[in-house]
C-alpha atoms as a PDB file:
ATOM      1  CA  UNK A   1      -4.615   7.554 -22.637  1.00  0.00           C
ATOM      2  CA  UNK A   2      -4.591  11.208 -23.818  1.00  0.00           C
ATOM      3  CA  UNK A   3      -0.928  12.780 -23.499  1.00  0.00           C
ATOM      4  CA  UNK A   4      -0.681  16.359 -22.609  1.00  0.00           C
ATOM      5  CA  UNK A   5       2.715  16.502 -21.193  1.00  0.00           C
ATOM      6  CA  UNK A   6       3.577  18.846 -23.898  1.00  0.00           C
ATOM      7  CA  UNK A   7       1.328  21.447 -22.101  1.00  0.00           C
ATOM      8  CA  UNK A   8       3.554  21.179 -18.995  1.00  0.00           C
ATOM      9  CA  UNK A   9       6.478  22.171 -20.506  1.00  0.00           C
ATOM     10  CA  UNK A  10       7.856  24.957 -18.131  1.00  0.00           C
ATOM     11  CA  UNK A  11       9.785  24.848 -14.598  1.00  0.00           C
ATOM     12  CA  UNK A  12       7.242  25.402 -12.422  1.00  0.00           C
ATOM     13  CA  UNK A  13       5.615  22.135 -13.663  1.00  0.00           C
ATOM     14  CA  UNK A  14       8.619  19.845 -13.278  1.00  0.00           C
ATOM     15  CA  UNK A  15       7.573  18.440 -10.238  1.00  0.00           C
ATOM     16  CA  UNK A  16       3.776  18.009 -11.103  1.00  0.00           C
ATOM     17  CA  UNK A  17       5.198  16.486 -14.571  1.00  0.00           C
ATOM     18  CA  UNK A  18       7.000  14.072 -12.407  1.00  0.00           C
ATOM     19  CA  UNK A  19       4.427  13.027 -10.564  1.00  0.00           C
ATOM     20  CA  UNK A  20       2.070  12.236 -13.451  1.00  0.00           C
ATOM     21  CA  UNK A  21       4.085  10.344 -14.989  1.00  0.00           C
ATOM     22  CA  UNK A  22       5.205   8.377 -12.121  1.00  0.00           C
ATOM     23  CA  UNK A  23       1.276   7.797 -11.757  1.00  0.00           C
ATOM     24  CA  UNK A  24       0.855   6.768 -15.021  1.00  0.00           C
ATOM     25  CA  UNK A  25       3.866   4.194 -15.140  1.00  0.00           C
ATOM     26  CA  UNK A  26       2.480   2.349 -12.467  1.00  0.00           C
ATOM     27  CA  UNK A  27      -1.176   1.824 -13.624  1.00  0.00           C
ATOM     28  CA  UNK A  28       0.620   1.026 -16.487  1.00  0.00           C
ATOM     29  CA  UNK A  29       2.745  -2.147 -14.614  1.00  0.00           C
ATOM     30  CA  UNK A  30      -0.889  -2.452 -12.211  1.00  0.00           C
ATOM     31  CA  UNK A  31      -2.778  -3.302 -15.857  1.00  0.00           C
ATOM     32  CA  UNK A  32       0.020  -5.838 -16.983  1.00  0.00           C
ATOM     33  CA  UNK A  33      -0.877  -7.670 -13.030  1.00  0.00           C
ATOM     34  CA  UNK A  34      -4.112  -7.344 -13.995  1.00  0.00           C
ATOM     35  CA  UNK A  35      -3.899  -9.004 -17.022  1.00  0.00           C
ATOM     36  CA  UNK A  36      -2.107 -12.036 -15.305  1.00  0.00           C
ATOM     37  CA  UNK A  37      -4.605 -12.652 -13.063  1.00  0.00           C
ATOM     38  CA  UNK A  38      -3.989 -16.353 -13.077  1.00  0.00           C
ATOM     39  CA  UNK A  39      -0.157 -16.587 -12.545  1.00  0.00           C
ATOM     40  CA  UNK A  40       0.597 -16.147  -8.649  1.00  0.00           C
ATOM     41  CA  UNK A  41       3.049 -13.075  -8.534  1.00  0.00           C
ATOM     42  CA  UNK A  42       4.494 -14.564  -4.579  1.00  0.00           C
ATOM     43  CA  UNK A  43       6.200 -17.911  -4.829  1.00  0.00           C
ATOM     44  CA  UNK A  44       4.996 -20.580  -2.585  1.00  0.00           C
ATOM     45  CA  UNK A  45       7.917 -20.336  -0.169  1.00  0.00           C
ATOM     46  CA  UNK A  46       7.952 -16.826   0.387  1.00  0.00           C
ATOM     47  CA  UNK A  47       9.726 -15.595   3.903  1.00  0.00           C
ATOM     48  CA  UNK A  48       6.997 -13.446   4.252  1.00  0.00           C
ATOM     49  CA  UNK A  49       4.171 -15.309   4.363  1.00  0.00           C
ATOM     50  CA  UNK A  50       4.939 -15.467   8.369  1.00  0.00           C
ATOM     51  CA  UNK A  51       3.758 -12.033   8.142  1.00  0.00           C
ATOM     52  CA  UNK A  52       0.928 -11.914   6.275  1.00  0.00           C
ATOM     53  CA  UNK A  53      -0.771 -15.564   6.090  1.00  0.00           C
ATOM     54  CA  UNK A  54      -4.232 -15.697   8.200  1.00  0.00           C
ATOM     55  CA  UNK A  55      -3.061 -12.341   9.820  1.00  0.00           C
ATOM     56  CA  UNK A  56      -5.460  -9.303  10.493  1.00  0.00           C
ATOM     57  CA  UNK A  57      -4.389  -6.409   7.653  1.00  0.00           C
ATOM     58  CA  UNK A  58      -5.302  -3.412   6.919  1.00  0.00           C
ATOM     59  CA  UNK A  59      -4.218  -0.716   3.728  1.00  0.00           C
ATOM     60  CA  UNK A  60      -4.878   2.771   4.610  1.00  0.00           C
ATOM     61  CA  UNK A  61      -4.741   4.993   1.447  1.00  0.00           C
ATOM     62  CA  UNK A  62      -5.993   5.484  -1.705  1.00  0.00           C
ATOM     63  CA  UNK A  63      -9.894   4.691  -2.713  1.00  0.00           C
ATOM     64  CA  UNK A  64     -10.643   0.588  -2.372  1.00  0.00           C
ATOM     65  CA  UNK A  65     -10.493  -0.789  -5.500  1.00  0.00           C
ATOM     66  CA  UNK A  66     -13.027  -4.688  -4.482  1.00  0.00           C
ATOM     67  CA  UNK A  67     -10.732  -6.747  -7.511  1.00  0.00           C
ATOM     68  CA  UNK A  68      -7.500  -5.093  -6.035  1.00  0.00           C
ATOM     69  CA  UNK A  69      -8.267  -6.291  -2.338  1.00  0.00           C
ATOM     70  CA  UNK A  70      -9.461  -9.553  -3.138  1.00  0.00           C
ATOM     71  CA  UNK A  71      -6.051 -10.204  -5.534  1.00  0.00           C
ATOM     72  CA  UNK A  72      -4.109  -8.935  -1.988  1.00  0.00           C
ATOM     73  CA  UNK A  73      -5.943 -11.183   0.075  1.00  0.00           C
ATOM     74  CA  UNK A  74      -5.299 -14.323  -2.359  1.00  0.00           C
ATOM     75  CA  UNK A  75      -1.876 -13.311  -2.911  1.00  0.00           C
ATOM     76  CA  UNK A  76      -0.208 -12.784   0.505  1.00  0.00           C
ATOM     77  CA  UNK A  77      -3.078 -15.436   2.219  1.00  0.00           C
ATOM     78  CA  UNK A  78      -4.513 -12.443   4.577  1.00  0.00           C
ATOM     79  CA  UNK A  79      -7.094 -14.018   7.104  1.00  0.00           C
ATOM     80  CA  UNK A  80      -9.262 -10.402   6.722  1.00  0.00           C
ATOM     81  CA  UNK A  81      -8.232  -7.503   4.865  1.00  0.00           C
ATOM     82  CA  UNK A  82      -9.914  -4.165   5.906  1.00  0.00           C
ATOM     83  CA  UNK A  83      -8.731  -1.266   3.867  1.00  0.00           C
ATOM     84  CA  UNK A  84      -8.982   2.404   5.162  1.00  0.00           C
ATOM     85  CA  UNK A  85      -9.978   5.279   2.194  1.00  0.00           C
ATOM     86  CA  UNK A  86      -8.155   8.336   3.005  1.00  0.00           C
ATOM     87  CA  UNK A  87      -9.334  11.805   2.086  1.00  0.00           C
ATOM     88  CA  UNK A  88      -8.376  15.171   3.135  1.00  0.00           C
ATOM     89  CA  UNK A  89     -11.142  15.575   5.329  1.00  0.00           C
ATOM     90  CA  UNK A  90     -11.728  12.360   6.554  1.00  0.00           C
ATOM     91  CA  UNK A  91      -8.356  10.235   6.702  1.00  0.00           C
ATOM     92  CA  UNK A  92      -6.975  11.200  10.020  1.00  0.00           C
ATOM     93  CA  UNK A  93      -9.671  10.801  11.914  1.00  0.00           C
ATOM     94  CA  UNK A  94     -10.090   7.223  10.637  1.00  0.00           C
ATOM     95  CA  UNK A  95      -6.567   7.060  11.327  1.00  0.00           C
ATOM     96  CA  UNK A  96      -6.618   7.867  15.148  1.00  0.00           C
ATOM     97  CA  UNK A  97      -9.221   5.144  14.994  1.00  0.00           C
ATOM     98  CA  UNK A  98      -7.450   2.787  12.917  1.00  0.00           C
ATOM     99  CA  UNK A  99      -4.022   3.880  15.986  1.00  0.00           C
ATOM    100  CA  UNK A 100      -6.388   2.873  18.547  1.00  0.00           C
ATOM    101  CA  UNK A 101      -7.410  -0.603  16.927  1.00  0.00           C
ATOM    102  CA  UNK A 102      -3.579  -1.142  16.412  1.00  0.00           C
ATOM    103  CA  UNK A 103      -3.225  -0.319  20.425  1.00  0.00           C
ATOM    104  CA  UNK A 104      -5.488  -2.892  21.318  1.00  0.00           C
ATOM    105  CA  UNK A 105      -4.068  -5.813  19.026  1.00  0.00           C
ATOM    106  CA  UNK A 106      -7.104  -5.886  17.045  1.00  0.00           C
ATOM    107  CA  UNK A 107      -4.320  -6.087  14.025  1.00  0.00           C
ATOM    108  CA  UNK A 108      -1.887  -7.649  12.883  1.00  0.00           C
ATOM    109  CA  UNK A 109      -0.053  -5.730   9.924  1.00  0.00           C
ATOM    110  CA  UNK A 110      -0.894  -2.132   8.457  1.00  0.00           C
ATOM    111  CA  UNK A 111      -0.184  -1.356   5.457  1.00  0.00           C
ATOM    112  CA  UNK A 112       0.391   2.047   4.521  1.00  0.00           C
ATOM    113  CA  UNK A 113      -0.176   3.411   0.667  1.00  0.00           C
ATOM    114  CA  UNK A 114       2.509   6.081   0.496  1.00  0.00           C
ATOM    115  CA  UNK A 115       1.156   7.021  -2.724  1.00  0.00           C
ATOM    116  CA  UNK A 116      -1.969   8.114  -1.152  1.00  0.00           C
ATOM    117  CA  UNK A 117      -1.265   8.955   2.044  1.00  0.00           C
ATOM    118  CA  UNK A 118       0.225  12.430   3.955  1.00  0.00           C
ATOM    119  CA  UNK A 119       3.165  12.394   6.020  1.00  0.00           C
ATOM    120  CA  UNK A 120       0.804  12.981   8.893  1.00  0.00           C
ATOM    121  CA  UNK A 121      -1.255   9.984   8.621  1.00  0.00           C
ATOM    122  CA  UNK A 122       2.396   8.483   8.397  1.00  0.00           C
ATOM    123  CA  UNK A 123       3.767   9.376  11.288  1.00  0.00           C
ATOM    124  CA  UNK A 124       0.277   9.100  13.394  1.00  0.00           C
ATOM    125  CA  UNK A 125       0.273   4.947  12.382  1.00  0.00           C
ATOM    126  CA  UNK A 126       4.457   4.679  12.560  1.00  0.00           C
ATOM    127  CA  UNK A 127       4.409   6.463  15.904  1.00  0.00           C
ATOM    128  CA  UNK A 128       1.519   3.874  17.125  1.00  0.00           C
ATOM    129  CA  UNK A 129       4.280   2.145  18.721  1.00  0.00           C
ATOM    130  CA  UNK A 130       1.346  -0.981  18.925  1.00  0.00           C
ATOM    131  CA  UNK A 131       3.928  -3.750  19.676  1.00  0.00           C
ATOM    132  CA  UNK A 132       2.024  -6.354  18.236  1.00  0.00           C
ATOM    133  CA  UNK A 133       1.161  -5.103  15.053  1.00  0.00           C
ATOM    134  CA  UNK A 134       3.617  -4.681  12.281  1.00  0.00           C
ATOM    135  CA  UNK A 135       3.596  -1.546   9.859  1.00  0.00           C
ATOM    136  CA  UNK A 136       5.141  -1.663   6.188  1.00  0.00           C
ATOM    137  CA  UNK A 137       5.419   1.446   3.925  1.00  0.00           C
ATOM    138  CA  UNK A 138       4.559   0.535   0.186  1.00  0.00           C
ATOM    139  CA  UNK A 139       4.547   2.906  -2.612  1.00  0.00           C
ATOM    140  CA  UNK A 140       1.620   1.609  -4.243  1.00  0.00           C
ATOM    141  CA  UNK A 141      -1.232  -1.413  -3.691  1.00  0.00           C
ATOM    142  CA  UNK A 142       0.107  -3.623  -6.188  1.00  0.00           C
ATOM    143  CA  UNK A 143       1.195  -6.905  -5.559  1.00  0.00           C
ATOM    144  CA  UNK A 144       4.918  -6.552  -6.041  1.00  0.00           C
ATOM    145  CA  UNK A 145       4.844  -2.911  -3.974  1.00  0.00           C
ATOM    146  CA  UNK A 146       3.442  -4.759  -1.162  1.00  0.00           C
ATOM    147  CA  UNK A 147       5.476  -7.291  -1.537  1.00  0.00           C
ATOM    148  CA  UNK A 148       8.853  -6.088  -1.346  1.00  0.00           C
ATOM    149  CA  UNK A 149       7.727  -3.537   1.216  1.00  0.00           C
ATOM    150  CA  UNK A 150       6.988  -6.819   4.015  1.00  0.00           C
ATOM    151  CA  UNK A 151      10.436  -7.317   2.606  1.00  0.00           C
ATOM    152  CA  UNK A 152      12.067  -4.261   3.257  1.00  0.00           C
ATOM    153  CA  UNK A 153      10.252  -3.295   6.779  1.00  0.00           C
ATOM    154  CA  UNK A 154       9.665  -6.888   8.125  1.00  0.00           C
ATOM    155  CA  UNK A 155      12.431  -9.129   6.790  1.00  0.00           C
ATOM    156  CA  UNK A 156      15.691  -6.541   5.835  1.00  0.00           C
ATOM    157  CA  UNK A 157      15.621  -7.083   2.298  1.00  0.00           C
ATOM    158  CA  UNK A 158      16.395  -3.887   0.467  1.00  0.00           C
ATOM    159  CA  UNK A 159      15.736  -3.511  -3.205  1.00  0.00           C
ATOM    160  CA  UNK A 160      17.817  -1.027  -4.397  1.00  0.00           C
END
């Protein structure tokens, strides 16, 4: 990967500097998953598995990525696994949709990609308030981010 941080060397580029790098580190750590592709990343006995396994799930965020869904799906045991592209034109009316679905207990768990999501699709799929469908914040749609966010949301495990 080319690395033209040097170019963004002044204040006004802090934050975008930031972010870049913060994007870079984790397709960074989402290669290394990759690359272990055989070694299950969620032990056997996980807590969370009452969450996930055979349960209806969507991801909203992000563009699908076919080898990342299908390594969810394996991974956490997800009976289907729909995942939602967001764009600026198109997200949050697939969200009110996606609100609606929630509503009528067509799912089980949402995931939500806050790497790749606004804070108004956010608060439009938190604010559901679908009883019957659980909704976990991740930062990213690797393994591990999902992971710990069914932790954090769904079973009071902070990681810190």
């Amino acid at each position: 990967m080319l690395d033209f941080d040097h170019l963004l060397g002044g204040a006004e580029f802090t934050r975008l500097l930031a972010s870049v790098r913060d994007e870079r580190a984790e397709r960074e750590r989402e290669a290394r998953e990759e690359e272990v592709t055989e070694v299950r990343l969620v032990p056997p006995d996980w807590a969370g598995f009452a969450f996930t396994k055979g349960m209806r799930v969507a991801i909203i965020g992000g563009d699908e990525r076919p080898e990342r869904r299908e390594r969810l799906r394996v991974e956490f045991g997800f009976g289907e696994l729909e995942w939602i592209e967001t764009s600026p034109n198109a997200g949050v009316a697939r969200v009110h949709d996606l609100a609606q679905r929630m509503k009528n207990g067509s799912l089980d768990l949402v995931v939500v990609l806050q790497a790749w999501v606004s804070h108004k699709i956010t608060d439009i799929v938190f604010g559901t308030g679908a009883p019957a469908c659980e909704v976990v914040l991740s930062a990213t749609y690797g393994v591990t981010q999902v992971q710990r966010a069914v932790e954090r949301y769904l079973l009071g495990i902070r990681h810190d």
